[in-house]
C-alpha atoms as a PDB file:
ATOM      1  CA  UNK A   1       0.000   0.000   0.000  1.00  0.00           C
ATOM      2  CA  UNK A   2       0.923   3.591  -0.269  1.00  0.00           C
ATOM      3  CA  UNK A   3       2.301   5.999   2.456  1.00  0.00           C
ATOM      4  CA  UNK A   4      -1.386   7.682   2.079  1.00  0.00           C
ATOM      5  CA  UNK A   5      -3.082   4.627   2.729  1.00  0.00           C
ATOM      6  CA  UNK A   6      -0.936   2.914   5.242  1.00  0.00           C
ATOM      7  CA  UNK A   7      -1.499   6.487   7.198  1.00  0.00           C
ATOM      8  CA  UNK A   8      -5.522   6.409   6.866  1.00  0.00           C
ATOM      9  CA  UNK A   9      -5.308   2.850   8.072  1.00  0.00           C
ATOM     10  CA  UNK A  10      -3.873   3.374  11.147  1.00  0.00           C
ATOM     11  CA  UNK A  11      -5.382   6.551  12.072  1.00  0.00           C
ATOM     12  CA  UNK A  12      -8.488   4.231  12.202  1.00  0.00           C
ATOM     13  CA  UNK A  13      -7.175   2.339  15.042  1.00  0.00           C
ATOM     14  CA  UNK A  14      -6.099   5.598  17.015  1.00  0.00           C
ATOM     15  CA  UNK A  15      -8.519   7.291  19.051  1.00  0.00           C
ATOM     16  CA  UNK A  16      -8.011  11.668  19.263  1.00  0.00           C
ATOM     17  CA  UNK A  17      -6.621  11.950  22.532  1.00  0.00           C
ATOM     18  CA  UNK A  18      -3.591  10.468  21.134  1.00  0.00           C
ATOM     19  CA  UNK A  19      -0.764  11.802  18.708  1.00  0.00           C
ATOM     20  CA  UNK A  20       0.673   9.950  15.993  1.00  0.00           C
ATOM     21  CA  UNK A  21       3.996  10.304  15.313  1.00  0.00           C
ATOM     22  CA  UNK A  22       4.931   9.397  12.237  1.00  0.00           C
ATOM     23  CA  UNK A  23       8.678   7.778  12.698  1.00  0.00           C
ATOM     24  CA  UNK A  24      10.762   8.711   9.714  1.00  0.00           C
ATOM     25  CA  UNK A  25      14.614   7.726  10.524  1.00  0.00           C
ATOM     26  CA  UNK A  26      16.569   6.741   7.138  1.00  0.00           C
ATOM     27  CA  UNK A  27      13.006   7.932   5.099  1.00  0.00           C
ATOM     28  CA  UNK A  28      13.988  10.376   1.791  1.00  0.00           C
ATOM     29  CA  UNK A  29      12.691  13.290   1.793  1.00  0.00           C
ATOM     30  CA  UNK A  30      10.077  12.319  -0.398  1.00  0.00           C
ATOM     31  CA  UNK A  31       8.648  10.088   1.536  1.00  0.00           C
ATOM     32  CA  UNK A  32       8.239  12.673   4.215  1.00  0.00           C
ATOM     33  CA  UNK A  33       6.463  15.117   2.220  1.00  0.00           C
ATOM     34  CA  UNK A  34       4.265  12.329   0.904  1.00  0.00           C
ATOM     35  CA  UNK A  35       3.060  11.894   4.515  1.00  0.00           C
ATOM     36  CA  UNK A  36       3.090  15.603   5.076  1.00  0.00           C
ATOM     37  CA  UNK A  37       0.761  16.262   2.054  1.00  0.00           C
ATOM     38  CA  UNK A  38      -1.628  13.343   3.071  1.00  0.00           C
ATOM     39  CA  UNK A  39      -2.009  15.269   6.750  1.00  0.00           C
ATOM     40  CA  UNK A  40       0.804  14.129   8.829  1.00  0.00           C
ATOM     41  CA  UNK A  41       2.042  16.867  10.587  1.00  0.00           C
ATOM     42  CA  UNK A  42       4.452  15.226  13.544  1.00  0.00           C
ATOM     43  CA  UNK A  43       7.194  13.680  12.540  1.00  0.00           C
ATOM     44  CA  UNK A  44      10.126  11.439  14.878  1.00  0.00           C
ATOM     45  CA  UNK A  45      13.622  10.930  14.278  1.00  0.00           C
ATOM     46  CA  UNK A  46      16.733   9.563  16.406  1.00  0.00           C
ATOM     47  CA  UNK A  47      19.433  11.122  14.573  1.00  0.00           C
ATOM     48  CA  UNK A  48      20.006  14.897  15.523  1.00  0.00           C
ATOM     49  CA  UNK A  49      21.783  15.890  11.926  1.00  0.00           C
ATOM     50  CA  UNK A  50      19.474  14.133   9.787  1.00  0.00           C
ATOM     51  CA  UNK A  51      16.578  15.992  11.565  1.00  0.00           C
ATOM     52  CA  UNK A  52      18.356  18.990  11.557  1.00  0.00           C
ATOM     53  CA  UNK A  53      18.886  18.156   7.090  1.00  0.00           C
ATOM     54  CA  UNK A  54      15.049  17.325   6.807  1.00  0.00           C
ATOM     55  CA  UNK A  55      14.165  20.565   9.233  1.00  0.00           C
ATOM     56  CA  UNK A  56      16.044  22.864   6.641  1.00  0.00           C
ATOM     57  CA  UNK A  57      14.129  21.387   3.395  1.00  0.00           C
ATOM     58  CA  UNK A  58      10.467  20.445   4.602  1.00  0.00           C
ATOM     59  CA  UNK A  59       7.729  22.401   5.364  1.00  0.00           C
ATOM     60  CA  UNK A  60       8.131  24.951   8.706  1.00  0.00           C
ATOM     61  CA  UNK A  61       4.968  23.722   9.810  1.00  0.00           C
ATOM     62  CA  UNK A  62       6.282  20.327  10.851  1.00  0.00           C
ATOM     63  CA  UNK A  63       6.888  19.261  14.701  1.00  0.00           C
ATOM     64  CA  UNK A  64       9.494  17.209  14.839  1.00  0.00           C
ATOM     65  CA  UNK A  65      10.068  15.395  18.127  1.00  0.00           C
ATOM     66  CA  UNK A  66      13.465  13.925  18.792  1.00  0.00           C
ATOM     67  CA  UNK A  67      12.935  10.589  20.069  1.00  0.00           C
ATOM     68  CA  UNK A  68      16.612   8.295  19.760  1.00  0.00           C
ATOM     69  CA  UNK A  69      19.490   8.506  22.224  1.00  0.00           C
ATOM     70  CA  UNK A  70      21.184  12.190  22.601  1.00  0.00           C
ATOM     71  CA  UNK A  71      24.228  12.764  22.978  1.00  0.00           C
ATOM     72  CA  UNK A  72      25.722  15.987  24.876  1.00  0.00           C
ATOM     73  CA  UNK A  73      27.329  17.386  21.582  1.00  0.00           C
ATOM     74  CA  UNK A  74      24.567  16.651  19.337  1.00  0.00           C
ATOM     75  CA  UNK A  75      21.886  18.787  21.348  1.00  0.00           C
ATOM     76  CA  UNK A  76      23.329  21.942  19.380  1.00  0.00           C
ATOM     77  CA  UNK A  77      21.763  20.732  15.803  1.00  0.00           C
ATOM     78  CA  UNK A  78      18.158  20.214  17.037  1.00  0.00           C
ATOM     79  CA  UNK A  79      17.268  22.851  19.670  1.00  0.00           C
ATOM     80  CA  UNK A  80      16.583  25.883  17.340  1.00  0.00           C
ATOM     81  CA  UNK A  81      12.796  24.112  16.376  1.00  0.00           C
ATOM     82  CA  UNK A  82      12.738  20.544  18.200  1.00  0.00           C
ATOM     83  CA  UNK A  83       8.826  20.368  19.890  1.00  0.00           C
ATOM     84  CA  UNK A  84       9.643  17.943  22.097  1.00  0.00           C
ATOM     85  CA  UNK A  85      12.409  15.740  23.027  1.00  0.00           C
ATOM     86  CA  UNK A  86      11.290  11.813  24.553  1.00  0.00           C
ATOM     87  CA  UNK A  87      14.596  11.110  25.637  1.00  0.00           C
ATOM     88  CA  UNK A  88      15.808  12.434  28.212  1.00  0.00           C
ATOM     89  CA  UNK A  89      17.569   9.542  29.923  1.00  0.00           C
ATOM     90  CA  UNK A  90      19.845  11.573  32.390  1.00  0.00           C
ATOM     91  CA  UNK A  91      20.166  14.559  34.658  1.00  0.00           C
ATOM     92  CA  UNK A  92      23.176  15.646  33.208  1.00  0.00           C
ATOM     93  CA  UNK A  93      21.738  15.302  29.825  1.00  0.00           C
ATOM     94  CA  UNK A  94      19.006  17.662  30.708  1.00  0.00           C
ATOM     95  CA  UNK A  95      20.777  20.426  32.038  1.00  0.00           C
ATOM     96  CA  UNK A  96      22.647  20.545  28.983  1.00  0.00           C
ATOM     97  CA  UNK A  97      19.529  20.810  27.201  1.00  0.00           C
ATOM     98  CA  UNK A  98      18.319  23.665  29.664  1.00  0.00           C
ATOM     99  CA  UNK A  99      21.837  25.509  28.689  1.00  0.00           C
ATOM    100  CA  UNK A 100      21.249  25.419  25.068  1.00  0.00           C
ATOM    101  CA  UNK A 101      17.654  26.395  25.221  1.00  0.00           C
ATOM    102  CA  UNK A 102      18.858  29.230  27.215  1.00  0.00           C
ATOM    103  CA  UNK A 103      20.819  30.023  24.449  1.00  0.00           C
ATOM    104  CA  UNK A 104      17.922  30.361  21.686  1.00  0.00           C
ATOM    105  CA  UNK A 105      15.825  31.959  24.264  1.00  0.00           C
ATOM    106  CA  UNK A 106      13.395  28.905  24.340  1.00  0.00           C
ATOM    107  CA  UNK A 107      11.292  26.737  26.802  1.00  0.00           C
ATOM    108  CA  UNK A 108      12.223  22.940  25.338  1.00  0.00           C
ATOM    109  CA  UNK A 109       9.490  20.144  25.976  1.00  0.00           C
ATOM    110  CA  UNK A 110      10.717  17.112  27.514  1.00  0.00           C
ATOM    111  CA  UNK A 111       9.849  13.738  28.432  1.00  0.00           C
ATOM    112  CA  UNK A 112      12.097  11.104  30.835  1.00  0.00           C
ATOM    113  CA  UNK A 113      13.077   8.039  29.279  1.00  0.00           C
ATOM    114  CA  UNK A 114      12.554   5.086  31.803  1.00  0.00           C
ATOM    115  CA  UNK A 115      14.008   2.008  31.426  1.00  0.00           C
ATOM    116  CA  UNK A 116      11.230  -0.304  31.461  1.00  0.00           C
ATOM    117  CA  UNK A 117      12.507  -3.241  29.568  1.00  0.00           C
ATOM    118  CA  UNK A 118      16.147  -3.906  30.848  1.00  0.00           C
ATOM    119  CA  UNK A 119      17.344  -4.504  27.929  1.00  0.00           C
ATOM    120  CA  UNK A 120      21.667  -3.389  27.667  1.00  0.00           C
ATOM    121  CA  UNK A 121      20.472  -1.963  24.148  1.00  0.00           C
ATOM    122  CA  UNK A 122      18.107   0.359  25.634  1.00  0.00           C
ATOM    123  CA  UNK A 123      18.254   3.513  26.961  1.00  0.00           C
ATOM    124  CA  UNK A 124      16.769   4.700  30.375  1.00  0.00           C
ATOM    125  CA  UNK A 125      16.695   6.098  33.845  1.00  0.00           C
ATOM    126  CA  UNK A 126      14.827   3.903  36.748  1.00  0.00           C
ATOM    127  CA  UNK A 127      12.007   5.433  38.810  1.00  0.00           C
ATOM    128  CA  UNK A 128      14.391   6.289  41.923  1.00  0.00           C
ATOM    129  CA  UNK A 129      17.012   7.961  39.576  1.00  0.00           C
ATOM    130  CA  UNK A 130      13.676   9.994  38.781  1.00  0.00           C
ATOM    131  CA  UNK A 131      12.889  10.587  41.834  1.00  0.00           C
ATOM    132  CA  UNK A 132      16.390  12.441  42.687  1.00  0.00           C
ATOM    133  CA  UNK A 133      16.333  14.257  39.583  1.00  0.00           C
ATOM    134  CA  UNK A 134      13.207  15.819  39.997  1.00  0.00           C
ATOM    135  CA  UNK A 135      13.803  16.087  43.738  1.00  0.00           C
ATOM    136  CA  UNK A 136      16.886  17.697  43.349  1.00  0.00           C
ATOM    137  CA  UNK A 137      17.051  21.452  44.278  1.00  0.00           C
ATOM    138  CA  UNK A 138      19.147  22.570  40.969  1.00  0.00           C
ATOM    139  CA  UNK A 139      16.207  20.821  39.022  1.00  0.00           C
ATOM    140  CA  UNK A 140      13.964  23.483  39.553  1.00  0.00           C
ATOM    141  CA  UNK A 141      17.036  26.200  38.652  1.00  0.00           C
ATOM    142  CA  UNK A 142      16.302  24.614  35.044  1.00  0.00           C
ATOM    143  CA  UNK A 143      14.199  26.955  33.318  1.00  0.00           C
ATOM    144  CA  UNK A 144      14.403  26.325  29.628  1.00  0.00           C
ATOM    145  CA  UNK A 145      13.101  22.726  29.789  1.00  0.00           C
ATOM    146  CA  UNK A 146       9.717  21.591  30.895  1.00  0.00           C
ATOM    147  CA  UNK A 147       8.557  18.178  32.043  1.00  0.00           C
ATOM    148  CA  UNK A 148       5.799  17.377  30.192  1.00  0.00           C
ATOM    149  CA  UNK A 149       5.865  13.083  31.178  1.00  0.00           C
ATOM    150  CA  UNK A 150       7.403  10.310  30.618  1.00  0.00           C
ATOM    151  CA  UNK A 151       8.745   7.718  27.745  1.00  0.00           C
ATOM    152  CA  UNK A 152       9.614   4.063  27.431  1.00  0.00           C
ATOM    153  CA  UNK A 153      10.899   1.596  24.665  1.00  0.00           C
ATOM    154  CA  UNK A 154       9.082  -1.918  25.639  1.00  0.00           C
ATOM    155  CA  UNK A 155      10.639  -5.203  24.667  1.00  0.00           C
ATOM    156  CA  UNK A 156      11.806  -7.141  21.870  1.00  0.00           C
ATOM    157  CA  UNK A 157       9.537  -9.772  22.048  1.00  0.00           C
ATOM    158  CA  UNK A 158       6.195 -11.102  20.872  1.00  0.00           C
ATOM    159  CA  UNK A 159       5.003 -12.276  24.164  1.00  0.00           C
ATOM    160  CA  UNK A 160       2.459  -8.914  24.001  1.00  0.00           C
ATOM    161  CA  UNK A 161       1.739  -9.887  27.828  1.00  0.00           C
ATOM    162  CA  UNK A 162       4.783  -8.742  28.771  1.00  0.00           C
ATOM    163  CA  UNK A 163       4.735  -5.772  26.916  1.00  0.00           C
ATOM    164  CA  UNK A 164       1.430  -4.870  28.442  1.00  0.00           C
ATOM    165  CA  UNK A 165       3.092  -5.249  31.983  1.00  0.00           C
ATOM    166  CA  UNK A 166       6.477  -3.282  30.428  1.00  0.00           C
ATOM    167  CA  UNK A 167       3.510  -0.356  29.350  1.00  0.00           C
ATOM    168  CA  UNK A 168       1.655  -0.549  33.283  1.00  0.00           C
ATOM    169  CA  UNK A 169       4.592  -0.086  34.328  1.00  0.00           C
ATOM    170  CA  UNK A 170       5.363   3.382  32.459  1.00  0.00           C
ATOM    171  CA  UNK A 171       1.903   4.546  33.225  1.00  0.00           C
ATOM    172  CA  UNK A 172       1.924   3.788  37.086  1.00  0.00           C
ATOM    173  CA  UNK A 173       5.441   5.481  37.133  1.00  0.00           C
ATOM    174  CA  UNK A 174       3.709   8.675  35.401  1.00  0.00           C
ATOM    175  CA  UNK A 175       0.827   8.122  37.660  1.00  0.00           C
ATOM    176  CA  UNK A 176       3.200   8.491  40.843  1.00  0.00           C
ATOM    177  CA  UNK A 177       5.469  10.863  39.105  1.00  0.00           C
ATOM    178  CA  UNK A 178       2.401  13.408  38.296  1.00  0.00           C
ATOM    179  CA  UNK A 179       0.963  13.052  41.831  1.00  0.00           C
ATOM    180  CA  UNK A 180       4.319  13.399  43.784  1.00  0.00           C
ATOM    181  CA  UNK A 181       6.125  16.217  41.363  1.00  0.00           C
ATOM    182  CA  UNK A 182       3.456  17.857  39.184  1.00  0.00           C
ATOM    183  CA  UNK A 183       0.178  17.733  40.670  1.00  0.00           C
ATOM    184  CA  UNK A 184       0.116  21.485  39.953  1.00  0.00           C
ATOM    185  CA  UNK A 185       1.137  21.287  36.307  1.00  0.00           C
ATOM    186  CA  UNK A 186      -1.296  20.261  33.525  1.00  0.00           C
ATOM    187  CA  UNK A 187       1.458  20.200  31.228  1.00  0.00           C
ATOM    188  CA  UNK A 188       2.419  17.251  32.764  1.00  0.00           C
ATOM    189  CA  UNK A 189       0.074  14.756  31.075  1.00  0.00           C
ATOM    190  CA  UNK A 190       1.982  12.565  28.378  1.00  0.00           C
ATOM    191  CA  UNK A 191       3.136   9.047  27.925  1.00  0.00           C
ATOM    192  CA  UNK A 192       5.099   7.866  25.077  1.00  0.00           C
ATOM    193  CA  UNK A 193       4.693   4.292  24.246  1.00  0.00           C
ATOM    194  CA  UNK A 194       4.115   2.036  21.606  1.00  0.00           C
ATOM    195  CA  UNK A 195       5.137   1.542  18.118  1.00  0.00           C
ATOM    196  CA  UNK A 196       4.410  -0.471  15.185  1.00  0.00           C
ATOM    197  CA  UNK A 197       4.307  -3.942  16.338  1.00  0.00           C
ATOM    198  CA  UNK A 198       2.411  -2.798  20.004  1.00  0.00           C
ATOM    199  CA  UNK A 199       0.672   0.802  19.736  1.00  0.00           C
ATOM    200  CA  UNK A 200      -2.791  -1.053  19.977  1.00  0.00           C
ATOM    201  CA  UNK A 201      -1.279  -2.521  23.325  1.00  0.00           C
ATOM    202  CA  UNK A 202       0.361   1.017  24.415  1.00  0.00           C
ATOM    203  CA  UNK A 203      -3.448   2.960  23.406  1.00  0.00           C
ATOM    204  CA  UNK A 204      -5.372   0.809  26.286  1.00  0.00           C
ATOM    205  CA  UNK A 205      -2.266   0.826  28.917  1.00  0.00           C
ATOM    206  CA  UNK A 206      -2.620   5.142  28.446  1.00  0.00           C
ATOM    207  CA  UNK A 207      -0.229   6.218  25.599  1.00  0.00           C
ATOM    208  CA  UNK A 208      -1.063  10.247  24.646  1.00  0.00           C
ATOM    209  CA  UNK A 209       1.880   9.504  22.006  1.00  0.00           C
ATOM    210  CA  UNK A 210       2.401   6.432  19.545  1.00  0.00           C
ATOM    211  CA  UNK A 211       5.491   6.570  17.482  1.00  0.00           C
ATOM    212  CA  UNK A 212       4.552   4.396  14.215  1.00  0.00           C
ATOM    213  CA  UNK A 213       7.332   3.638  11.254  1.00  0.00           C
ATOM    214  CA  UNK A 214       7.292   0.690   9.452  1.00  0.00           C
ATOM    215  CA  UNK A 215       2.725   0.744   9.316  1.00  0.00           C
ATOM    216  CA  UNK A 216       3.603   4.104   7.538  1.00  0.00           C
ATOM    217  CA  UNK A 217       6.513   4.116   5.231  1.00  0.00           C
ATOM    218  CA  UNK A 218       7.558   0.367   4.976  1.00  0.00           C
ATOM    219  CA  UNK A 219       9.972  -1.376   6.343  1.00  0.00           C
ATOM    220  CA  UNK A 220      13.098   0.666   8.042  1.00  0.00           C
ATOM    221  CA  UNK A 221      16.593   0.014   5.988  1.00  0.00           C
ATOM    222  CA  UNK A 222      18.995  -0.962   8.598  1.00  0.00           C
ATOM    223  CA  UNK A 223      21.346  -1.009   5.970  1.00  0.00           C
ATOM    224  CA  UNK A 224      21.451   2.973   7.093  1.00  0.00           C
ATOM    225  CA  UNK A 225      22.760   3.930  10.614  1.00  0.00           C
END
């Protein structure tokens, strides 16, 4: 099927109160603006240059959430016109962030990676390292970044039970998270889970973000780093 109707068919199986983003690491360009002209409007990549390359040539109107591993010296390329940035899997990473935002004169969305798979490929802070960041009296000197919830990267597995428990997880982390740190803040209100093999799983556990790839534009080339 085409990108048009690979998008139509899963925004039938995503209810409003959750954002699609449309995950277009190692995608042309054209494929992009294929999306983009069909209604797609939030876009996802993990690779701060290649957003920053697709940024300069696509449409302004574009969010573009960063949602792979940042490093320190990569934060420079994307923090001009990033919406939001899922990854934040350190403290140190995010007051880097907070200095750079500083710079452009901007209030960055963020959301905290948590490490709810255990997997040494994966990325991710546990709920007591979360709990000291946000407890943490320089945290709230940080005033270019805003917590707006929490992100996780379930399992490799097809055991979807155990993806479900990987996705309770997240959400009774944000549940605790909102209640202990951000009662206060209605900003504070997303969860990023779910992608092309689980989103339907990630949807009834609470997702507010679904981060689809391969059900859009085919197959990812892993031929392409």
């Amino acid at each position: 099927m085409s990108i048009k109707e690979n998008l139509a068919q899963v925004r039938k199986q995503i209810p409003d109160n959750v954002t699609l983003i449309a995950v277009s690491k190692t995608k042309p360009i054209e494929a992009l603006q294929e999306a983009y002209d069909n209604g797609q409007r939030v876009f996802g990549e993990n690779k701060a240059q290649e957003m920053r390359d697709k940024h300069e040539v696509l449409p302004k109107d574009i969010q573009w959430h960063f949602i792979g591993h940042l490093q320190e010296n990569k934060i420079k390329y994307i923090i001009p016109y990033v919406s939001m940035i899922h990854s934040v899997d350190s403290f140190k990473l995010l007051k880097e962030i907070n200095k750079y935002a500083a710079k452009h004169d901007r209030i960055v969305d963020c959301l905290c990676e948590m490490d709810i798979s255990h997997e040494d490929t994966k990325f991710g802070m546990s709920y007591e390292e979360l709990e000291q960041m946000l407890g943490n009296e320089e945290f709230k000197s940080l005033t270019n970044i805003r917590i707006c919830g929490l992100m996780g990267i379930g399992s490799i597995t097809d055991d979807r039970e155990q993806t479900r428990k990987e996705f309770r997880n997240l959400k009774q982390m944000f549940d605790n998270c909102k209640q202990t740190f951000f009662s206060q803040n209605a900003y504070f209100e997303h969860i990023s889970m779910g992608m092309s093999g689980d989103y339907d799983i990630a949807i009834q556990e609470g997702s507010t973000f679904v981060r689809v790839g391969s059900k859009i534009f085919g197959e990812r080339d892993y031929s392409k780093k």
